[in-house]
PDB file of N, CA and C in Angstrom:
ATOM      1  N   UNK A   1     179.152  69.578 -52.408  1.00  0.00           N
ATOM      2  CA  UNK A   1     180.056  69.169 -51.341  1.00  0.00           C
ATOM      3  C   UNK A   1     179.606  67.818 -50.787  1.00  0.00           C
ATOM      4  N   UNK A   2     180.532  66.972 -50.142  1.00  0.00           N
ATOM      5  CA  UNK A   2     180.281  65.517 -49.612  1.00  0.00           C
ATOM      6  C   UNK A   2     179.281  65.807 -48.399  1.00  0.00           C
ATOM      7  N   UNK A   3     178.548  65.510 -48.370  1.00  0.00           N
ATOM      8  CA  UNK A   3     177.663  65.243 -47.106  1.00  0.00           C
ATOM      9  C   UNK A   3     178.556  64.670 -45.969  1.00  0.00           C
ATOM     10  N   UNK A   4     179.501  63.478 -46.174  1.00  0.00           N
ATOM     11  CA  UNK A   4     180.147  63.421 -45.357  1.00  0.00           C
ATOM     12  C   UNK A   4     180.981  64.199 -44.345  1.00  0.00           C
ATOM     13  N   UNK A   5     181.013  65.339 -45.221  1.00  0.00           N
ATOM     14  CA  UNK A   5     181.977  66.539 -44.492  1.00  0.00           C
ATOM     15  C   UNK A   5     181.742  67.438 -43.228  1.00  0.00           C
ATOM     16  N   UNK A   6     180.350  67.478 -43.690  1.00  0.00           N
ATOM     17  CA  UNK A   6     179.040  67.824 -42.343  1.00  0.00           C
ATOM     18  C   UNK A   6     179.867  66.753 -40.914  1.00  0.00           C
ATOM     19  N   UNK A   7     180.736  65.333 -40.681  1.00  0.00           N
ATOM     20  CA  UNK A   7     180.611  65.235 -39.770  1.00  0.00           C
ATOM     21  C   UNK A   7     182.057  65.729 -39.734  1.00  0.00           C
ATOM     22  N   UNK A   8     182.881  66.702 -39.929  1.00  0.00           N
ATOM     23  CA  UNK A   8     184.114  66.881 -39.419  1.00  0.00           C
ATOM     24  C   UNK A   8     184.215  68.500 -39.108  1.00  0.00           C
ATOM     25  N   UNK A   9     184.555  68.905 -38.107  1.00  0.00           N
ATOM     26  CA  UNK A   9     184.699  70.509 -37.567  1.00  0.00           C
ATOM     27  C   UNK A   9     185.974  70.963 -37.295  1.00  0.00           C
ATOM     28  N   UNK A  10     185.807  72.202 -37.583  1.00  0.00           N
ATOM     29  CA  UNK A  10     187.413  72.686 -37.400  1.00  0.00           C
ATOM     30  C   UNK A  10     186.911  73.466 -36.378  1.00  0.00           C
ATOM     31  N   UNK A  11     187.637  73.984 -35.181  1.00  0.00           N
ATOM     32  CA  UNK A  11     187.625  75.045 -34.445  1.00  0.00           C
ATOM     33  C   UNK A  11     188.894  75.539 -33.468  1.00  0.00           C
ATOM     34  N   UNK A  12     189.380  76.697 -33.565  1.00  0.00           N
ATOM     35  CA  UNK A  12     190.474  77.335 -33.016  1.00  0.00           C
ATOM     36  C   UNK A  12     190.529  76.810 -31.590  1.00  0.00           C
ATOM     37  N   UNK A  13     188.985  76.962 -31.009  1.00  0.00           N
ATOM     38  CA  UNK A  13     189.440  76.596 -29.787  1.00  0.00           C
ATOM     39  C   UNK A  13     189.186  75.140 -29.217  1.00  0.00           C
ATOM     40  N   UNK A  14     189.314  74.004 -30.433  1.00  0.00           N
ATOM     41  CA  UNK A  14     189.203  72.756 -30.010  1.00  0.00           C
ATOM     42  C   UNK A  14     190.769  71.979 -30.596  1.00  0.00           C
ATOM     43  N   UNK A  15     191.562  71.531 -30.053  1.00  0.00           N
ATOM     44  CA  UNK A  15     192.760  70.638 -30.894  1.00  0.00           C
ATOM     45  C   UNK A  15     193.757  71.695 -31.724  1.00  0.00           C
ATOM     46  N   UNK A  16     193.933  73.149 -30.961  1.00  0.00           N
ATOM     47  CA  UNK A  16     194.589  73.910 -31.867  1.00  0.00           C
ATOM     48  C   UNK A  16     193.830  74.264 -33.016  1.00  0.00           C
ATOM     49  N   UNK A  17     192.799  73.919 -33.160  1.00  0.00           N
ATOM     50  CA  UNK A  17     191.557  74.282 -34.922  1.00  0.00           C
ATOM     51  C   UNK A  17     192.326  73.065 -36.237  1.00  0.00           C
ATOM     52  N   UNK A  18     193.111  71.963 -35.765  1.00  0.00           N
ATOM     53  CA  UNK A  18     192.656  70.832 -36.333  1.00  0.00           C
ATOM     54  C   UNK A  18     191.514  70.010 -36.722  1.00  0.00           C
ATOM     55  N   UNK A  19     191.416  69.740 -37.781  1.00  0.00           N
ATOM     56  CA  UNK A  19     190.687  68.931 -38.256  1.00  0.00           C
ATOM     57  C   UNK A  19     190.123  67.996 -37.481  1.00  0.00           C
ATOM     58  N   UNK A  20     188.826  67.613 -36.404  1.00  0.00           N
ATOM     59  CA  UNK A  20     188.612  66.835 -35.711  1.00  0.00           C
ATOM     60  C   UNK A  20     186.825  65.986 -36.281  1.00  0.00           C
ATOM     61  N   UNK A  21     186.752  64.713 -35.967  1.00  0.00           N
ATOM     62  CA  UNK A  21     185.581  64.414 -35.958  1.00  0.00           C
ATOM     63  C   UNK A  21     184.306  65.296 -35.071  1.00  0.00           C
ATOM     64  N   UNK A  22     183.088  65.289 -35.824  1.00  0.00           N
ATOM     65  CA  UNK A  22     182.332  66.444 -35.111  1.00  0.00           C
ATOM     66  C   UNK A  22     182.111  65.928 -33.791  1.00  0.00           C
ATOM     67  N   UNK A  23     182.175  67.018 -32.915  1.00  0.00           N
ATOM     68  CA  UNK A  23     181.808  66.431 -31.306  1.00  0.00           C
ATOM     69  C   UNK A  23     182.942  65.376 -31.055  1.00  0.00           C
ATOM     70  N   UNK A  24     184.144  65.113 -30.711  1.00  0.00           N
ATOM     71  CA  UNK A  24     185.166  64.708 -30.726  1.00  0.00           C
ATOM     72  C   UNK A  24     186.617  65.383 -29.925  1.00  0.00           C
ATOM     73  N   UNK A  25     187.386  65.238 -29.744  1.00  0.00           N
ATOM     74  CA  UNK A  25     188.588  65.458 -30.352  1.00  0.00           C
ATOM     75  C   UNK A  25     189.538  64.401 -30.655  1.00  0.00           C
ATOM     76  N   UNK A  26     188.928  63.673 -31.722  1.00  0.00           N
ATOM     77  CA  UNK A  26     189.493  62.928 -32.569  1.00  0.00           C
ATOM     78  C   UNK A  26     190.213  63.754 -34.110  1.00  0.00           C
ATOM     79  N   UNK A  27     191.066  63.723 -33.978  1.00  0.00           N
ATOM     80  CA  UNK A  27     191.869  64.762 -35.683  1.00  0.00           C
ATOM     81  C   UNK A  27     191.804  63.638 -36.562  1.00  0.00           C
ATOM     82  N   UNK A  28     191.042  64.206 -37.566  1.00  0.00           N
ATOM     83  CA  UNK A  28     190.965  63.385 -38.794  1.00  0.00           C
ATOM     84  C   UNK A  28     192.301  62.579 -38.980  1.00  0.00           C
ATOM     85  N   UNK A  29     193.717  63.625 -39.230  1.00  0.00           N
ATOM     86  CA  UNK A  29     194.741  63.183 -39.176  1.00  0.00           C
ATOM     87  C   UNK A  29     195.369  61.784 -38.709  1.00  0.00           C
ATOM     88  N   UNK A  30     194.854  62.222 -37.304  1.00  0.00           N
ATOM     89  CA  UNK A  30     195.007  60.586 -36.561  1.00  0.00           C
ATOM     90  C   UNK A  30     194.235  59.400 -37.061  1.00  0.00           C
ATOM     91  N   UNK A  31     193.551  59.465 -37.742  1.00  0.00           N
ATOM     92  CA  UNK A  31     192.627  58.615 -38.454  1.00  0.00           C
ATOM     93  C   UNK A  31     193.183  58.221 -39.622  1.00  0.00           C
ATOM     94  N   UNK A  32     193.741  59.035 -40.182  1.00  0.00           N
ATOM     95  CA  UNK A  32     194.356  58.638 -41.696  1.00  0.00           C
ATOM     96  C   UNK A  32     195.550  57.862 -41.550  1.00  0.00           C
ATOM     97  N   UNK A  33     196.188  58.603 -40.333  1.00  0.00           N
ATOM     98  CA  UNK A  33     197.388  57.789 -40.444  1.00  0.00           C
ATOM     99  C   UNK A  33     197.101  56.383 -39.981  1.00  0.00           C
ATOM    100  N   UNK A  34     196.078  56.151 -39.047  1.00  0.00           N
ATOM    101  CA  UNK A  34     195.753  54.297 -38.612  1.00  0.00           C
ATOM    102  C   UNK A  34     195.749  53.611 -39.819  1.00  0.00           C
ATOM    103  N   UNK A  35     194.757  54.610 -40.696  1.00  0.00           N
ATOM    104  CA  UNK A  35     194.142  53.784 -42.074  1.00  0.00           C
ATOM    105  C   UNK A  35     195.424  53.438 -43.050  1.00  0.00           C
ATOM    106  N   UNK A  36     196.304  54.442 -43.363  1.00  0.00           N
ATOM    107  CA  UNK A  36     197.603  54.232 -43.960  1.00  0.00           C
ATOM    108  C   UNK A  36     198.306  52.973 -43.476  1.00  0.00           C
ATOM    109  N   UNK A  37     198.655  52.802 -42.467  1.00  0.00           N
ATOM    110  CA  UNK A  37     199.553  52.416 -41.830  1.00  0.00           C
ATOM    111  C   UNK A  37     198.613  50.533 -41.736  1.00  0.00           C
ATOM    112  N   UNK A  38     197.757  50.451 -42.366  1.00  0.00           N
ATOM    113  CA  UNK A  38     197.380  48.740 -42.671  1.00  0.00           C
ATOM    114  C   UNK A  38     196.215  48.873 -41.931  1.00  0.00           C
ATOM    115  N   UNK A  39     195.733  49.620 -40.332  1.00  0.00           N
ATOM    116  CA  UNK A  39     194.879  49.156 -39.638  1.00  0.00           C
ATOM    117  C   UNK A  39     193.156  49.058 -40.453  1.00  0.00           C
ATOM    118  N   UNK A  40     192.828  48.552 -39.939  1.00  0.00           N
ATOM    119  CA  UNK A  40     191.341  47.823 -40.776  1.00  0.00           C
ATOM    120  C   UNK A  40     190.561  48.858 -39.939  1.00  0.00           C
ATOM    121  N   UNK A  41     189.422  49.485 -40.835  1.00  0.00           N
ATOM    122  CA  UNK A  41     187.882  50.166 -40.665  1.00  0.00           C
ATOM    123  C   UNK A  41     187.584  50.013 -39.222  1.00  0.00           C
ATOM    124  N   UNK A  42     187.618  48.490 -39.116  1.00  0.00           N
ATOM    125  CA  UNK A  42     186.808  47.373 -37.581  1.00  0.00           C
ATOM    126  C   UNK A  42     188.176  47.556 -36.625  1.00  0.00           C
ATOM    127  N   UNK A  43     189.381  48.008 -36.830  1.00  0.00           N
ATOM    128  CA  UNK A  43     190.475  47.693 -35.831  1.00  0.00           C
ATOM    129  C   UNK A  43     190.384  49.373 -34.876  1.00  0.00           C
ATOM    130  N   UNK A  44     190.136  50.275 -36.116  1.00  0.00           N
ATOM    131  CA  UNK A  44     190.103  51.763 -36.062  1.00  0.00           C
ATOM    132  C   UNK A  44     188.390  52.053 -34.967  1.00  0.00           C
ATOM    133  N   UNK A  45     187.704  51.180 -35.439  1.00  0.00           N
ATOM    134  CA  UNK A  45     186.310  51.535 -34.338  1.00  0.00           C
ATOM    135  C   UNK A  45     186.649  50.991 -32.933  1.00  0.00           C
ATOM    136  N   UNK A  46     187.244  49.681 -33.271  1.00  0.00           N
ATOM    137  CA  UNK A  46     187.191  49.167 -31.751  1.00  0.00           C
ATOM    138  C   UNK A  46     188.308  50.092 -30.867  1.00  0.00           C
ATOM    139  N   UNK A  47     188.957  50.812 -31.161  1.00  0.00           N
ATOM    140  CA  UNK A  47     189.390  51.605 -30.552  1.00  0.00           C
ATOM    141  C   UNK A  47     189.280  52.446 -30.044  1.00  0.00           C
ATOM    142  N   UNK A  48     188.260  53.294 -30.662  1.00  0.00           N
ATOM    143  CA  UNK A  48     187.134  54.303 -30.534  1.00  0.00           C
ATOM    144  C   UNK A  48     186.257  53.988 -30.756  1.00  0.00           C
ATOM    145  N   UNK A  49     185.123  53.759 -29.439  1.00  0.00           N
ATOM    146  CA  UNK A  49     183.699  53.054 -29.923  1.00  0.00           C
ATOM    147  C   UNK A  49     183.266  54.532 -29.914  1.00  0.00           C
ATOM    148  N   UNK A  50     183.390  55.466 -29.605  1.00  0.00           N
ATOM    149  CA  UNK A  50     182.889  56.569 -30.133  1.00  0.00           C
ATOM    150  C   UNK A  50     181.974  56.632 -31.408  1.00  0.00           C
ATOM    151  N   UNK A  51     183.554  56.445 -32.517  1.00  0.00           N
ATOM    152  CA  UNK A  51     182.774  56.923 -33.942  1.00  0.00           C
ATOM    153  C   UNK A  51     182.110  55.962 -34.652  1.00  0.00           C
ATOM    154  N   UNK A  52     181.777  55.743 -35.383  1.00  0.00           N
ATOM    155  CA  UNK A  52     180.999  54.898 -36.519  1.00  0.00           C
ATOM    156  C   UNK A  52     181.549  54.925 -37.657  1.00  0.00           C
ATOM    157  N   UNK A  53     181.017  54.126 -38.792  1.00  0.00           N
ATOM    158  CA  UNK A  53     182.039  54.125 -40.029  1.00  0.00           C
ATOM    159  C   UNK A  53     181.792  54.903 -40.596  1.00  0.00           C
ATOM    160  N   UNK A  54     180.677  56.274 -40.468  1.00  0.00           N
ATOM    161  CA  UNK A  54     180.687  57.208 -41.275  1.00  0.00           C
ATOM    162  C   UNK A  54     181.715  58.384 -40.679  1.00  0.00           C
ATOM    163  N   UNK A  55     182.027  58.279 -39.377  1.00  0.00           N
ATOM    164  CA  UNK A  55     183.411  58.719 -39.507  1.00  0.00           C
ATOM    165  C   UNK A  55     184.417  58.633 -40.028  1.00  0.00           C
ATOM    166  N   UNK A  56     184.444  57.510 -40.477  1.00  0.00           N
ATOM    167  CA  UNK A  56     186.170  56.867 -40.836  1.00  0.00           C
ATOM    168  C   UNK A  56     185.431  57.999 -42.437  1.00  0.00           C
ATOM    169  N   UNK A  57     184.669  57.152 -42.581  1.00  0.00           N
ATOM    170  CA  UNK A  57     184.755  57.563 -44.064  1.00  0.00           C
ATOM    171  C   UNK A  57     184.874  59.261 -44.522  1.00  0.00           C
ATOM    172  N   UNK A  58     184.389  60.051 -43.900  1.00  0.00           N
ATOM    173  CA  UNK A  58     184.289  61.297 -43.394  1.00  0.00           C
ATOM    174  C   UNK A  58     185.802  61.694 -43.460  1.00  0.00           C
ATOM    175  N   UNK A  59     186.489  61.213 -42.690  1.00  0.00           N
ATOM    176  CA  UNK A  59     187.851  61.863 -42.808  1.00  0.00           C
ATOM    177  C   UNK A  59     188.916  61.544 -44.307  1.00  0.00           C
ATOM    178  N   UNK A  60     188.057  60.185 -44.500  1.00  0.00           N
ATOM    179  CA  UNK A  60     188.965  59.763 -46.057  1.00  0.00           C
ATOM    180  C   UNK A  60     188.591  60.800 -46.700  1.00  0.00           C
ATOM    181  N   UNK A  61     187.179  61.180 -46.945  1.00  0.00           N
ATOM    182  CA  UNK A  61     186.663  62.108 -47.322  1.00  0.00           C
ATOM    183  C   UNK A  61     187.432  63.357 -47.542  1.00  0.00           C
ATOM    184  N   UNK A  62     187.605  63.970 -46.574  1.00  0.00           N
ATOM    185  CA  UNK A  62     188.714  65.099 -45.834  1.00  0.00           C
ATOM    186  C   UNK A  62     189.672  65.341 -46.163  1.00  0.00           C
ATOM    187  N   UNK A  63     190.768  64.496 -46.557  1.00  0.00           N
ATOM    188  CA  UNK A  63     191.787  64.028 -47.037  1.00  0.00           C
ATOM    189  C   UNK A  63     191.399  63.772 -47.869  1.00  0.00           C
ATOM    190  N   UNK A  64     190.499  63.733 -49.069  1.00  0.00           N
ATOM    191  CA  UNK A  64     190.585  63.741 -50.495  1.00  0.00           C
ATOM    192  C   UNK A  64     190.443  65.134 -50.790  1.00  0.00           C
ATOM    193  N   UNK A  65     189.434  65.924 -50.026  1.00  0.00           N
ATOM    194  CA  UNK A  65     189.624  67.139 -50.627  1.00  0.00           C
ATOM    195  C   UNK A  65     190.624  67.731 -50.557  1.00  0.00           C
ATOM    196  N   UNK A  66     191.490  67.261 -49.349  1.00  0.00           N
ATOM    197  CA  UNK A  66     192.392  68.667 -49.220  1.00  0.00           C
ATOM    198  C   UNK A  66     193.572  68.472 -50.250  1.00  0.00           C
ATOM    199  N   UNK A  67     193.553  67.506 -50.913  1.00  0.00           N
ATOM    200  CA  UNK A  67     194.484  66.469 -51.873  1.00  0.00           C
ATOM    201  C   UNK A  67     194.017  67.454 -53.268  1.00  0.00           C
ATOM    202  N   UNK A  68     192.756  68.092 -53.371  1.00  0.00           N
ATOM    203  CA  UNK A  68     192.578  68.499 -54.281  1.00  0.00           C
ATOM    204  C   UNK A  68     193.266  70.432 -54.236  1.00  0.00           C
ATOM    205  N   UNK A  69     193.625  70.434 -53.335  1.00  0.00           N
ATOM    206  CA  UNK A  69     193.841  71.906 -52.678  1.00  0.00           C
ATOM    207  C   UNK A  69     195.225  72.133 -52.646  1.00  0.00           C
ATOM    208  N   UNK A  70     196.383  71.403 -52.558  1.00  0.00           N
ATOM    209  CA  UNK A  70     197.531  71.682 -52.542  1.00  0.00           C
ATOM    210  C   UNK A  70     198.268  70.435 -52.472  1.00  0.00           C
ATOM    211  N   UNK A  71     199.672  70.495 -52.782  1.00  0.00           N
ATOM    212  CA  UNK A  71     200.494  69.441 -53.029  1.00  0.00           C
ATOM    213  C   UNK A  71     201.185  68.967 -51.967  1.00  0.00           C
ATOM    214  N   UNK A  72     202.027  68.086 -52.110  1.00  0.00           N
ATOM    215  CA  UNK A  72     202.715  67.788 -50.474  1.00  0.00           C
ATOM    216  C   UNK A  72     203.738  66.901 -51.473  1.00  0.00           C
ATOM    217  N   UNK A  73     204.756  67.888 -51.253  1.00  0.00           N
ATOM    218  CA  UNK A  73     205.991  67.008 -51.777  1.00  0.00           C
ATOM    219  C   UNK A  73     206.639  65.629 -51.174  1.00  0.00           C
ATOM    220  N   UNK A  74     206.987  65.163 -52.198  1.00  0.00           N
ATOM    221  CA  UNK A  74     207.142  63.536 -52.265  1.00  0.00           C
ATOM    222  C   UNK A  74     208.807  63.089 -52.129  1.00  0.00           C
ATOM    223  N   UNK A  75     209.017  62.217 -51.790  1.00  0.00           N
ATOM    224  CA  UNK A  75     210.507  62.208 -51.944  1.00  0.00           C
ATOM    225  C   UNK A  75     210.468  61.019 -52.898  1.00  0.00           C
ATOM    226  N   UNK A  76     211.665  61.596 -53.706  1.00  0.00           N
ATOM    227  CA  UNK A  76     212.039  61.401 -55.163  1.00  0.00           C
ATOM    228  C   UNK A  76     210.666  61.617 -56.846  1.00  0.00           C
ATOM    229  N   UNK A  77     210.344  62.816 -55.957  1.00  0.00           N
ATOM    230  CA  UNK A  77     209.469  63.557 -57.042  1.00  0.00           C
ATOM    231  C   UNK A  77     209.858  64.819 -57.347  1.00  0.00           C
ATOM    232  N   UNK A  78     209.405  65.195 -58.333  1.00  0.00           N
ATOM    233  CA  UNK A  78     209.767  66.671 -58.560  1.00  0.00           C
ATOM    234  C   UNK A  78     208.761  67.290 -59.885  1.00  0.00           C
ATOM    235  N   UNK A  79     209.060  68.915 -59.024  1.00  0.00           N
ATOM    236  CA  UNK A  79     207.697  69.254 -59.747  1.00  0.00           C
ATOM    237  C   UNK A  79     207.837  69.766 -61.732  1.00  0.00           C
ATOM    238  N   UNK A  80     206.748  69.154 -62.293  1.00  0.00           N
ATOM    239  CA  UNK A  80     206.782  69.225 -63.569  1.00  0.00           C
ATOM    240  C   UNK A  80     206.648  70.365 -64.280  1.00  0.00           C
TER     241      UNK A  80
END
Protein backbone atom coordinates (compact mmCIF):
# COMPACT_ATOMS: atom_id res chain seq x y z
CA UNK A 1 0.00 0.00 0.00
CA UNK A 2 1.18 3.81 -0.68
CA UNK A 3 2.59 5.17 2.38
CA UNK A 4 1.02 8.14 1.27
CA UNK A 5 -2.33 6.86 2.24
CA UNK A 6 -1.37 6.80 5.98
CA UNK A 7 -2.08 10.68 5.58
CA UNK A 8 -5.82 10.45 4.56
CA UNK A 9 -8.77 9.22 7.15
CA UNK A 10 -12.11 8.32 6.71
CA UNK A 11 -14.45 8.66 9.66
CA UNK A 12 -18.36 8.55 10.04
CA UNK A 13 -18.19 11.04 12.45
CA UNK A 14 -15.92 13.59 10.65
CA UNK A 15 -17.35 15.22 7.01
CA UNK A 16 -20.19 12.59 6.83
CA UNK A 17 -17.01 9.67 6.71
CA UNK A 18 -15.63 11.41 3.52
CA UNK A 19 -12.46 11.08 2.49
CA UNK A 20 -10.54 13.87 4.41
CA UNK A 21 -6.80 14.82 4.87
CA UNK A 22 -5.56 13.29 8.27
CA UNK A 23 -6.36 15.75 11.11
CA UNK A 24 -8.30 18.04 8.75
CA UNK A 25 -11.52 18.44 7.37
CA UNK A 26 -10.20 18.94 4.18
CA UNK A 27 -12.04 16.02 1.58
CA UNK A 28 -9.62 14.73 -0.62
CA UNK A 29 -12.37 15.38 -3.15
CA UNK A 30 -12.06 19.04 -2.77
CA UNK A 31 -8.55 18.70 -3.58
CA UNK A 32 -8.89 16.85 -6.74
CA UNK A 33 -11.24 18.91 -8.05
CA UNK A 34 -8.71 22.30 -7.51
CA UNK A 35 -6.06 20.02 -9.13
CA UNK A 36 -8.43 19.13 -12.19
CA UNK A 37 -9.71 22.24 -12.74
CA UNK A 38 -5.80 23.87 -13.76
CA UNK A 39 -5.01 25.11 -10.09
CA UNK A 40 -1.15 24.59 -9.42
CA UNK A 41 0.32 22.30 -6.26
CA UNK A 42 1.65 26.15 -4.87
CA UNK A 43 -1.98 27.82 -5.68
CA UNK A 44 -3.74 24.69 -3.72
CA UNK A 45 -1.17 25.25 -0.48
CA UNK A 46 -1.46 28.85 -0.36
CA UNK A 47 -4.85 28.36 0.31
CA UNK A 48 -4.48 25.99 2.89
CA UNK A 49 -1.31 26.61 4.70
CA UNK A 50 -2.44 23.79 6.67
CA UNK A 51 -1.32 20.96 4.35
CA UNK A 52 1.97 20.32 2.71
CA UNK A 53 2.67 18.73 -0.60
CA UNK A 54 2.53 15.42 0.79
CA UNK A 55 -0.98 16.07 1.10
CA UNK A 56 -1.77 17.06 -2.25
CA UNK A 57 0.02 14.11 -3.27
CA UNK A 58 -1.78 11.80 -0.81
CA UNK A 59 -5.08 12.50 -2.21
CA UNK A 60 -3.82 12.04 -6.01
CA UNK A 61 -2.82 9.06 -4.43
CA UNK A 62 -6.48 8.33 -3.23
CA UNK A 63 -7.97 8.91 -6.31
CA UNK A 64 -5.76 6.55 -8.06
CA UNK A 65 -6.73 3.84 -6.01
CA UNK A 66 -10.17 4.25 -5.95
CA UNK A 67 -9.83 4.46 -9.96
CA UNK A 68 -8.61 1.01 -9.53
CA UNK A 69 -11.90 -0.09 -7.59
CA UNK A 70 -14.74 0.90 -9.74
CA UNK A 71 -15.76 2.76 -12.83
CA UNK A 72 -17.47 6.10 -13.18
CA UNK A 73 -19.24 6.44 -16.31
CA UNK A 74 -18.18 8.82 -18.92
CA UNK A 75 -20.25 10.66 -21.27
CA UNK A 76 -20.01 9.38 -24.69
CA UNK A 77 -18.50 6.07 -23.45
CA UNK A 78 -19.88 2.89 -23.19
CA UNK A 79 -19.21 -0.17 -21.58
CA UNK A 80 -17.25 -2.90 -23.62
Amino acid sequence: MNDLLNRISVNPQICGGKPCIRGTRIWVSLLLDFLASGSSMEEVLAEYPQLIREDLLAAIAYGAEMSRERFVDLPGSSAA
